[in-house]
Protein backbone atom coordinates (compact mmCIF):
# COMPACT_ATOMS: atom_id res chain seq x y z
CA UNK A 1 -11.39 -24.21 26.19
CA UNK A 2 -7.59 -24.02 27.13
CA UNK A 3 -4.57 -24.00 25.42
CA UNK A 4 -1.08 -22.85 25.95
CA UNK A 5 1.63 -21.26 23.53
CA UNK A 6 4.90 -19.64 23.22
CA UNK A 7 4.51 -16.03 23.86
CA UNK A 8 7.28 -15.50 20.69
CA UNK A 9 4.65 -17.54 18.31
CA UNK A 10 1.80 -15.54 19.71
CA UNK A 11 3.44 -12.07 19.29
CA UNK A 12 3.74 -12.94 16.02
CA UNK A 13 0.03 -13.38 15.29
CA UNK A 14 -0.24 -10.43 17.98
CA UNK A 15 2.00 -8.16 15.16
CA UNK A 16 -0.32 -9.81 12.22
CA UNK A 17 -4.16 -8.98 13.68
CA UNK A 18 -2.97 -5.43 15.39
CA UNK A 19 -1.72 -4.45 11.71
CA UNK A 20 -5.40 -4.05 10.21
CA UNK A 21 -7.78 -1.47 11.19
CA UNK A 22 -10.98 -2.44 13.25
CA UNK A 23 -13.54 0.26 12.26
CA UNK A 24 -16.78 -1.25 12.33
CA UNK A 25 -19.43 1.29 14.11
CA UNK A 26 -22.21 -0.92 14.36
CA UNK A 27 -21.23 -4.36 15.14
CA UNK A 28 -18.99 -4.42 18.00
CA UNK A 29 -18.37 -8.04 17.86
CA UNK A 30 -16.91 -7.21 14.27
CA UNK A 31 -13.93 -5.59 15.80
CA UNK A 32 -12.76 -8.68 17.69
CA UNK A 33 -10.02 -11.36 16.53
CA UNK A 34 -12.07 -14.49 16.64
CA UNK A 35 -9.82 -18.05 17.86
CA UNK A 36 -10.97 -21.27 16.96
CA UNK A 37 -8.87 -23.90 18.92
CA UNK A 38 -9.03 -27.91 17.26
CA UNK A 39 -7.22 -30.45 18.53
CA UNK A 40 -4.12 -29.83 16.16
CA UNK A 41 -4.97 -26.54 14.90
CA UNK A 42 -5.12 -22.78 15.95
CA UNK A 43 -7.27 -20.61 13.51
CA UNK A 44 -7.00 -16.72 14.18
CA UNK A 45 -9.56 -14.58 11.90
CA UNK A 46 -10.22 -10.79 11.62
CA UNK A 47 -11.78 -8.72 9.33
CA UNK A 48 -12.76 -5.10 8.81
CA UNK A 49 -14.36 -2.90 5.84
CA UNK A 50 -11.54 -3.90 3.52
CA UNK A 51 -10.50 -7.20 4.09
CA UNK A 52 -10.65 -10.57 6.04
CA UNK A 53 -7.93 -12.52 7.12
CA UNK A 54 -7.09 -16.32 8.23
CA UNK A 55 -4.12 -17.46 10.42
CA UNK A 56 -3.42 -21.56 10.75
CA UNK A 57 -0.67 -22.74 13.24
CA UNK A 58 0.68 -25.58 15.04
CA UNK A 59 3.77 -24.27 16.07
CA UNK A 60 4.56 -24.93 19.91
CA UNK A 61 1.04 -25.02 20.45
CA UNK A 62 -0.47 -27.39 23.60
CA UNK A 63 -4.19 -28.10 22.91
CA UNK A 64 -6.03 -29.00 26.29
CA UNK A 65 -9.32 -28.42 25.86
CA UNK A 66 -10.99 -27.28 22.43
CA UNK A 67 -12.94 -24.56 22.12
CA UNK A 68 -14.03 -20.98 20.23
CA UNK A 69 -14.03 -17.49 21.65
CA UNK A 70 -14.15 -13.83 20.47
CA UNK A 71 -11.73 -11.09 21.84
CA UNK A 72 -11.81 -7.47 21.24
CA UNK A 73 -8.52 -6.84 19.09
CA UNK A 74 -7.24 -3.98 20.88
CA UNK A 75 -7.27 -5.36 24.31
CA UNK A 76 -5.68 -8.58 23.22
CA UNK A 77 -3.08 -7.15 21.26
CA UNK A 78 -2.01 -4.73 24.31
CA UNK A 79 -2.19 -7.40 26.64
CA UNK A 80 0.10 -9.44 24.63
CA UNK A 81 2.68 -6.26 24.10
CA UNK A 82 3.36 -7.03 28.06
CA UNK A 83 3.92 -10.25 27.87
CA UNK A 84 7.94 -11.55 28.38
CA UNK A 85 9.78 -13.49 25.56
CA UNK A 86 10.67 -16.76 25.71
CA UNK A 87 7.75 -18.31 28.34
CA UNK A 88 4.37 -20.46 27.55
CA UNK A 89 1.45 -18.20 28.12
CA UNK A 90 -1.90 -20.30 28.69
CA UNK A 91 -5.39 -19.28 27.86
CA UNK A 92 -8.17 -20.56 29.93
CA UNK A 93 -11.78 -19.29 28.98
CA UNK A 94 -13.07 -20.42 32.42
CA UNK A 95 -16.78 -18.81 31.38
CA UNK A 96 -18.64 -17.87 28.87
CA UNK A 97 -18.04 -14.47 28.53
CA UNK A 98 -14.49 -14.76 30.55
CA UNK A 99 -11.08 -15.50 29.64
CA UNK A 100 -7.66 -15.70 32.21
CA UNK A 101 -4.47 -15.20 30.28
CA UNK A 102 -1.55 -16.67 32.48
CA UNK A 103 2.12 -16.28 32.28
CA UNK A 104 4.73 -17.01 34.44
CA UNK A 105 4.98 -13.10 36.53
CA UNK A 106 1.54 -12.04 34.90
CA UNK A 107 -2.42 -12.70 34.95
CA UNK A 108 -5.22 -11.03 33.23
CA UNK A 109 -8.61 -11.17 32.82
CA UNK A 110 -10.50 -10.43 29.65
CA UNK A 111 -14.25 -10.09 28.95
CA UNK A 112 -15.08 -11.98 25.57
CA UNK A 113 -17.43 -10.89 23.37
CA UNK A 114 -20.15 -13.27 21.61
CA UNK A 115 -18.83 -15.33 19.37
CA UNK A 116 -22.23 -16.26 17.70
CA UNK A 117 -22.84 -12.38 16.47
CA UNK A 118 -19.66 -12.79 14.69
CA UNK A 119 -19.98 -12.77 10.73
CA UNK A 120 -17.26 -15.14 9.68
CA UNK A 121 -16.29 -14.43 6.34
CA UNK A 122 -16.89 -16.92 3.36
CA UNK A 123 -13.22 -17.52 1.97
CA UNK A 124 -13.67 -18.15 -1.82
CA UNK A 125 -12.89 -22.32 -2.58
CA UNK A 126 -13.29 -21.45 -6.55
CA UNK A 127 -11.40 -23.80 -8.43
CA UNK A 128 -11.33 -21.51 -11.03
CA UNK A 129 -8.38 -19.14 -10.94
CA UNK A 130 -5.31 -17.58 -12.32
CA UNK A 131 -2.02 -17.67 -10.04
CA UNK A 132 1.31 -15.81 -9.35
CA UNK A 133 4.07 -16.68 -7.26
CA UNK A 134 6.07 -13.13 -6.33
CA UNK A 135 8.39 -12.38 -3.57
CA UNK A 136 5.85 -10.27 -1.15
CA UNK A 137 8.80 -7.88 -0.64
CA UNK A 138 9.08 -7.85 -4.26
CA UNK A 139 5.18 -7.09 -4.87
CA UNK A 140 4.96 -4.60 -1.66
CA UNK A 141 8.13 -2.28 -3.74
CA UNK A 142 6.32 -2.17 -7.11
CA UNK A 143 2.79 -1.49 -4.87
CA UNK A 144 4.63 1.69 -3.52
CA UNK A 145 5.67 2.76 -6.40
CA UNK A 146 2.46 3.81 -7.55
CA UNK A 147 -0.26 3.80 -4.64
CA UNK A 148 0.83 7.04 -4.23
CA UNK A 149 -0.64 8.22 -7.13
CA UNK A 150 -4.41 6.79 -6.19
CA UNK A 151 -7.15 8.65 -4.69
CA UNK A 152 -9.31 6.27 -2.06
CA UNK A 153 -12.16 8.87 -1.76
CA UNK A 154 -12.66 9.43 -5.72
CA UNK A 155 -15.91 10.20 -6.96
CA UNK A 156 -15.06 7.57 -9.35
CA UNK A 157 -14.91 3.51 -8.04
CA UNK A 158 -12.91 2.34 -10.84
CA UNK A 159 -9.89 5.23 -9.46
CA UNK A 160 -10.53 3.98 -5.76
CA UNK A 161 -8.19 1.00 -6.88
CA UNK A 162 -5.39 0.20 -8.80
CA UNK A 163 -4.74 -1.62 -11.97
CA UNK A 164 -2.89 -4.83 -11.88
CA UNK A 165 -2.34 -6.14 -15.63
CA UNK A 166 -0.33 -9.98 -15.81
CA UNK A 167 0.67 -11.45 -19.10
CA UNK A 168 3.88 -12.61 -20.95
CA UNK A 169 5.93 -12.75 -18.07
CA UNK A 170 4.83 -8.92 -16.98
CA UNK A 171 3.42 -7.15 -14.27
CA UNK A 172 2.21 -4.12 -14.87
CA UNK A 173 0.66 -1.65 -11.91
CA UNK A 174 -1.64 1.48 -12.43
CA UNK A 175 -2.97 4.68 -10.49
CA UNK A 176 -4.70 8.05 -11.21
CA UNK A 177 -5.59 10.66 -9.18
CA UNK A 178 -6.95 12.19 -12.64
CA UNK A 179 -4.43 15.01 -12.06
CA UNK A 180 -1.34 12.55 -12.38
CA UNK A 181 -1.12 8.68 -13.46
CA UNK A 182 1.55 6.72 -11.86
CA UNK A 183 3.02 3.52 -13.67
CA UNK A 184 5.60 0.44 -13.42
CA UNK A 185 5.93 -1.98 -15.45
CA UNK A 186 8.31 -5.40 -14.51
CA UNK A 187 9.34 -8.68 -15.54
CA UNK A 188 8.32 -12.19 -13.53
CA UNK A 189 7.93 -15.29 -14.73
CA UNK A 190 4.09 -15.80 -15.49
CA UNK A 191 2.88 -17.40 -18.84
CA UNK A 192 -0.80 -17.92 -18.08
CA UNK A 193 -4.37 -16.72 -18.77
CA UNK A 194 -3.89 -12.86 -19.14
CA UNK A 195 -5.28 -10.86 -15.53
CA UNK A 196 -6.46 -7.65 -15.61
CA UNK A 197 -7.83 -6.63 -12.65
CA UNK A 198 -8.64 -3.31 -9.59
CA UNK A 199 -7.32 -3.88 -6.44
CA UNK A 200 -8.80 -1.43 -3.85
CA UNK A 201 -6.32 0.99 -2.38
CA UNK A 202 -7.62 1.03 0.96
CA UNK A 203 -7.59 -3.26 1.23
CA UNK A 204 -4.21 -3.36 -0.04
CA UNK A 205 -2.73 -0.70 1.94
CA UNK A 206 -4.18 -3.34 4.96
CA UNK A 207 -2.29 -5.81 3.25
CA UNK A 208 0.94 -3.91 3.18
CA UNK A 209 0.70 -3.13 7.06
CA UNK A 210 1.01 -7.01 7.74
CA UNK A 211 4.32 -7.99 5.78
CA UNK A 212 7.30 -7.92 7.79
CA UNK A 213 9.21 -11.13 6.30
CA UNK A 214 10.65 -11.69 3.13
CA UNK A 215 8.81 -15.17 1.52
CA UNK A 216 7.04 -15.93 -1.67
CA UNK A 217 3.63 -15.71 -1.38
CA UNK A 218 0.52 -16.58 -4.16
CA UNK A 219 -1.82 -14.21 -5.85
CA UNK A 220 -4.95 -15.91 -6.44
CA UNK A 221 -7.22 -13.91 -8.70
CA UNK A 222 -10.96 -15.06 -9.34
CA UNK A 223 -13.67 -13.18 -10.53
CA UNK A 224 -13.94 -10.64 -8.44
CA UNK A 225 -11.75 -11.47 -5.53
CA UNK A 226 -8.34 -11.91 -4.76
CA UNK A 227 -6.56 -14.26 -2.56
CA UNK A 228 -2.71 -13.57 -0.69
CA UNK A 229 -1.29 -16.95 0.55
CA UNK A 230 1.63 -16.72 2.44
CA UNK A 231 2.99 -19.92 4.64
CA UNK A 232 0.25 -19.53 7.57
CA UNK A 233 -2.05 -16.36 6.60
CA UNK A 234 -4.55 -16.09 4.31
CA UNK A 235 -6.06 -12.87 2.88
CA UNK A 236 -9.13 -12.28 1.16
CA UNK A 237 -9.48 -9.12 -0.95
CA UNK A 238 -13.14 -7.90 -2.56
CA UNK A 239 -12.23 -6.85 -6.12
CA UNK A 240 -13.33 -3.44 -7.82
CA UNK A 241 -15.72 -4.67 -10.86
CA UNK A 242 -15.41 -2.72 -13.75
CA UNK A 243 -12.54 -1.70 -16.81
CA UNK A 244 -9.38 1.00 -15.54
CA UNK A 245 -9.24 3.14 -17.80
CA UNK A 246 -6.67 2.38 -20.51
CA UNK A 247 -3.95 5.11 -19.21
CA UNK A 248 -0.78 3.30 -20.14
CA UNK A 249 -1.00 4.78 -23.73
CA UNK A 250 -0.43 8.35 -21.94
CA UNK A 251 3.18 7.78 -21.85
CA UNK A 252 4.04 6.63 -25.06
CA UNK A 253 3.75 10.38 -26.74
CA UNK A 254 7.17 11.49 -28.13
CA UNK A 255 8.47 14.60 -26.06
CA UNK A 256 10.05 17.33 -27.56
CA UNK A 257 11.77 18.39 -24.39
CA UNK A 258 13.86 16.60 -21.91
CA UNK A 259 15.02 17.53 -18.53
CA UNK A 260 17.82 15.09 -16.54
CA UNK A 261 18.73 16.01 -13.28
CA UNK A 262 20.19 14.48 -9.74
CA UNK A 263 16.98 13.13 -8.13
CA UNK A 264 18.42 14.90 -4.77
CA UNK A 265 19.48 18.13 -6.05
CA UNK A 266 15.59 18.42 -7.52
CA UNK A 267 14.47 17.66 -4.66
CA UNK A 268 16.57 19.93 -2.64
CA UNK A 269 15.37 22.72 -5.45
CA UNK A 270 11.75 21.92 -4.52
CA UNK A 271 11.80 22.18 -1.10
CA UNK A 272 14.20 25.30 -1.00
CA UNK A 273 11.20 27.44 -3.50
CA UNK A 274 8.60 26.68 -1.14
CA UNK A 275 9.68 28.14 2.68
CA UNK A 276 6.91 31.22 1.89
CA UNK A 277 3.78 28.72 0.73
CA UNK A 278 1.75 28.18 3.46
CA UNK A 279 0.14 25.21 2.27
CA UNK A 280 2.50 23.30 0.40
CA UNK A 281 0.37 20.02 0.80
CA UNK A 282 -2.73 22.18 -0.86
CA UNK A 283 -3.58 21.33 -4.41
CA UNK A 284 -3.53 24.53 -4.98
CA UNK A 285 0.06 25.12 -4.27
CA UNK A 286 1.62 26.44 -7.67
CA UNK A 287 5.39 26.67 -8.64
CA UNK A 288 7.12 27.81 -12.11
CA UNK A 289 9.90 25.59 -13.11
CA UNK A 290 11.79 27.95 -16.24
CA UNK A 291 14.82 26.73 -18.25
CA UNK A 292 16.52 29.69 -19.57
CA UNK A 293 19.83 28.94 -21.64
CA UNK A 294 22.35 27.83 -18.66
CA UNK A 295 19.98 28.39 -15.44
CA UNK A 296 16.74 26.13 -14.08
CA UNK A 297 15.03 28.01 -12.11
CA UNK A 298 12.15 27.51 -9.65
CA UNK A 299 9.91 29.97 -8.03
CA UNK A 300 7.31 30.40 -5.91
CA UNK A 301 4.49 33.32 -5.21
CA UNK A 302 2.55 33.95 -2.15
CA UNK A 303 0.62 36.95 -2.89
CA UNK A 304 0.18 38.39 1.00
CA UNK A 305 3.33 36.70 1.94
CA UNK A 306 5.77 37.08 -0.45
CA UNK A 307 8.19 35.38 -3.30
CA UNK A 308 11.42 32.73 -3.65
CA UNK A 309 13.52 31.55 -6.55
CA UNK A 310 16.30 29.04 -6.39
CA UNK A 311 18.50 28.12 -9.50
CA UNK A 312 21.35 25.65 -10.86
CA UNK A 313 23.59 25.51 -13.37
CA UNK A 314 23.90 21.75 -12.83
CA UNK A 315 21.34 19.99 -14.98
CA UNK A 316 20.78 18.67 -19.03
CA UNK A 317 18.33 19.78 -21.21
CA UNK A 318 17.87 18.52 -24.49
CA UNK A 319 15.05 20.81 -26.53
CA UNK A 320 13.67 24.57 -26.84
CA UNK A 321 16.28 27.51 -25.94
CA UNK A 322 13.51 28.90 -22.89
CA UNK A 323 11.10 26.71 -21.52
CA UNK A 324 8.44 27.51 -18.73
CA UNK A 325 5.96 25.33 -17.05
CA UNK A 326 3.72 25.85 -13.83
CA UNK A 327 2.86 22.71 -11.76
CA UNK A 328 2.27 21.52 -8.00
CA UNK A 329 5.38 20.61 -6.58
CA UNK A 330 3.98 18.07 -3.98
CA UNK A 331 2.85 15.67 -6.87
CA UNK A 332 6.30 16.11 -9.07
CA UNK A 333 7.67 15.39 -5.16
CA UNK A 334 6.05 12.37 -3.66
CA UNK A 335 6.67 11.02 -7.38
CA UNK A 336 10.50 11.42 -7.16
CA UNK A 337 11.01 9.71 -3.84
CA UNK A 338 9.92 6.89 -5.63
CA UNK A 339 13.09 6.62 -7.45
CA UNK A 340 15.71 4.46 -6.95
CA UNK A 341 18.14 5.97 -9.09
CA UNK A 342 19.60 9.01 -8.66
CA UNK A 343 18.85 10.77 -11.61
CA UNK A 344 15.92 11.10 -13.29
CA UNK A 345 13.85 12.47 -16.46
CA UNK A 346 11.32 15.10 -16.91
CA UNK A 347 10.08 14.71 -20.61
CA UNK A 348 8.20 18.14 -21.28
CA UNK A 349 6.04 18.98 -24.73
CA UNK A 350 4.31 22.60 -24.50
CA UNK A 351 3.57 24.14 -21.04
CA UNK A 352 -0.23 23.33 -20.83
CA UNK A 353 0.49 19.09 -21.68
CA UNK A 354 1.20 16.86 -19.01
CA UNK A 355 5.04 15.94 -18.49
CA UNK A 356 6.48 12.97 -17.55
CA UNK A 357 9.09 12.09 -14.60
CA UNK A 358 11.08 8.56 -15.14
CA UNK A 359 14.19 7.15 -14.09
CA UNK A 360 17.11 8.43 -16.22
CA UNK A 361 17.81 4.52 -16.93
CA UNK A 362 16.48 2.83 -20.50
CA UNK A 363 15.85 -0.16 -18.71
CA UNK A 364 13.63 1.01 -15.79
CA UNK A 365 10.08 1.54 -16.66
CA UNK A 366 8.48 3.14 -13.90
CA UNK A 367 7.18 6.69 -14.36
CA UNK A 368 4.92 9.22 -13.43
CA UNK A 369 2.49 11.67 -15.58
CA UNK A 370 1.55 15.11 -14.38
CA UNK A 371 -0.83 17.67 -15.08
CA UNK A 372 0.44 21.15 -15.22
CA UNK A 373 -1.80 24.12 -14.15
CA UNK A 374 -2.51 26.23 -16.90
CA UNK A 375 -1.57 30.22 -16.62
């Protein structure tokens, strides 16, 4: 097997397969990128825990001999981080278990690993589907905008994913920690069958990792996969069976009080309360946000340690004369630098109900519910 490339082309796949995580304990031949060489055709494929993907190209690509071979991901991918731009690198397994990788100023030698132990996974060929076509830029923003809000290690399986709902020419994305539920909803242009399914956190954060380029890509959804095609990689996602919960109801309660502030200066009041918490990434971690007449005010205990309150006079509140609420400021926080605007909402009922952070604009309909702690 020999071939030769552009080292530009093959940095590219290089930034694609060193993206993923290789985390397989027992297999070591799983944790290899495994090249398939045809006579017009490169294919690249990887795969860990999460998810599998496929890489076609024919781009300034010289196919001597053809050929198969298995290479551990992290040694390739450093190798190729050496390598100069602009000049044809050639690969040249020259044994079994041996490949040379030749540039113009550089050589290396690589051990391969066998090929035959690899599993090669079974990409779905279902003609049975239902499609979107979204700008991957596009879908990696509204992903953000509510991963967040997921917990990967929850007891429950059905809250190890989110909830991707498609219909009438809407996307709508859900998570829950079950201490806060984070939602967006957006327009595309979709009229089919209506989708409803879980995406696993940890496969799409995977996917994430890998975009770098702004192009349209296609969701495929089957049964209980899910398919990313972009212009040379494919991706293969196992689906979460089961129903989400139905959570987007949560936020359609009418709220008696309403908070608007700057999105910075809330921030800036957050992060000013907490210099005495030693833990302010705990779940624990408790602050007291109080509207009295003119004055918001946030504070902060630490019973060994001691206290901090910070207050503005620059803020709208549309409701009850005094109102007091006790919450953990990381969650109202990592919730906020979602926004894009730069104010936003806190709709409040009583203290001991969840409230509800959203952009200040009618039009904008991403949001986040939070539990308070009761006291």
């Amino acid at each position: 097997m020999k071939f030769k490339i552009d080292s530009l082309n093959l940095k590219k796949i290089s930034r694609i397969f060193s993206n993923i995580s290789y985390n397989n304990n027992y297999l070591v031949e799983m944790n290899g990128i495994l090249f398939e060489i045809k006579k017009d055709n490169i294919f690249i494929e990887a795969r860990n825990t999460y998810i599998s993907l496929k890489f076609t190209s024919n781009e300034n690509i010289e196919v001597i001999n053809e050929g198969i071979f298995l290479v551990k991901a992290k040694l390739l991918n450093e190798v190729i981080s050496k390598l100069e731009n602009n000049e044809i690198i050639t690969f040249n397994k020259v044994e079994e278990n041996l490949i040379t990788i030749k540039s113009k100023n550089s050589y290396y030698e690589i051990n391969l690993l066998n090929h035959k132990n690899y599993k090669n996974e079974k990409f779905i060929s279902d003609k049975k589907y239902n499609e979107i076509i979204i700008n991957n830029f596009y879908f990696k923003k509204m992903i953000e905008s509510i991963i967040f809000a997921g917990d990967e290690r929850s007891n429950r399986k059905i809250l190890q994913g989110i909830n991707i709902k498609i219909n009438d020419n809407f996307i709508k994305l859900l998570a829950s920690d079950n201490v806060r539920i984070a939602f967006n909803k957006q327009k595309i242009n979709y009229t089919g069958e209506k989708i409803n399914k879980i995406i696993p956190i940890k496969a799409i954060k995977e996917y994430l990792k890998l975009i770098n380029e702004s192009e349209e890509i296609k969701l495929r959804f089957f049964e209980n996969k899910m398919l990313i095609l972009s212009s040379n990689l494919l991706v293969q996602i196992n689906l979460i069976e089961g129903t989400f919960p139905n959570l987007e109801n949560a936020f359609f309660d009418q709220n008696k009080n309403k908070l608007t502030i700057k999105k910075d200066l809330m921030l800036s009041l957050l992060d000013r309360a907490l210099p005495l918490v030693l833990n302010k990434e705990s779940n624990n971690t408790i602050i007291t946000l109080k509207i009295l007449k003119e004055n918001l005010m946030i504070e902060s205990n630490e019973s060994e340690i001691g206290s901090s309150k910070v207050e503005t006079a620059d803020f709208k509140f549309e409701g009850a004369n005094e109102f007091v609420i006790h919450f953990n400021p990381r969650l109202l926080k990592e919730a906020i630098i979602k926004l894009e605007n730069l104010d936003l909402t806190l709709d409040f009922n009583t203290s001991e109900q969840p409230f509800i952070m959203k952009d200040s604009r009618k039009n904008n309909d991403f949001r986040c519910l939070i539990l308070p702690f009761k006291i």
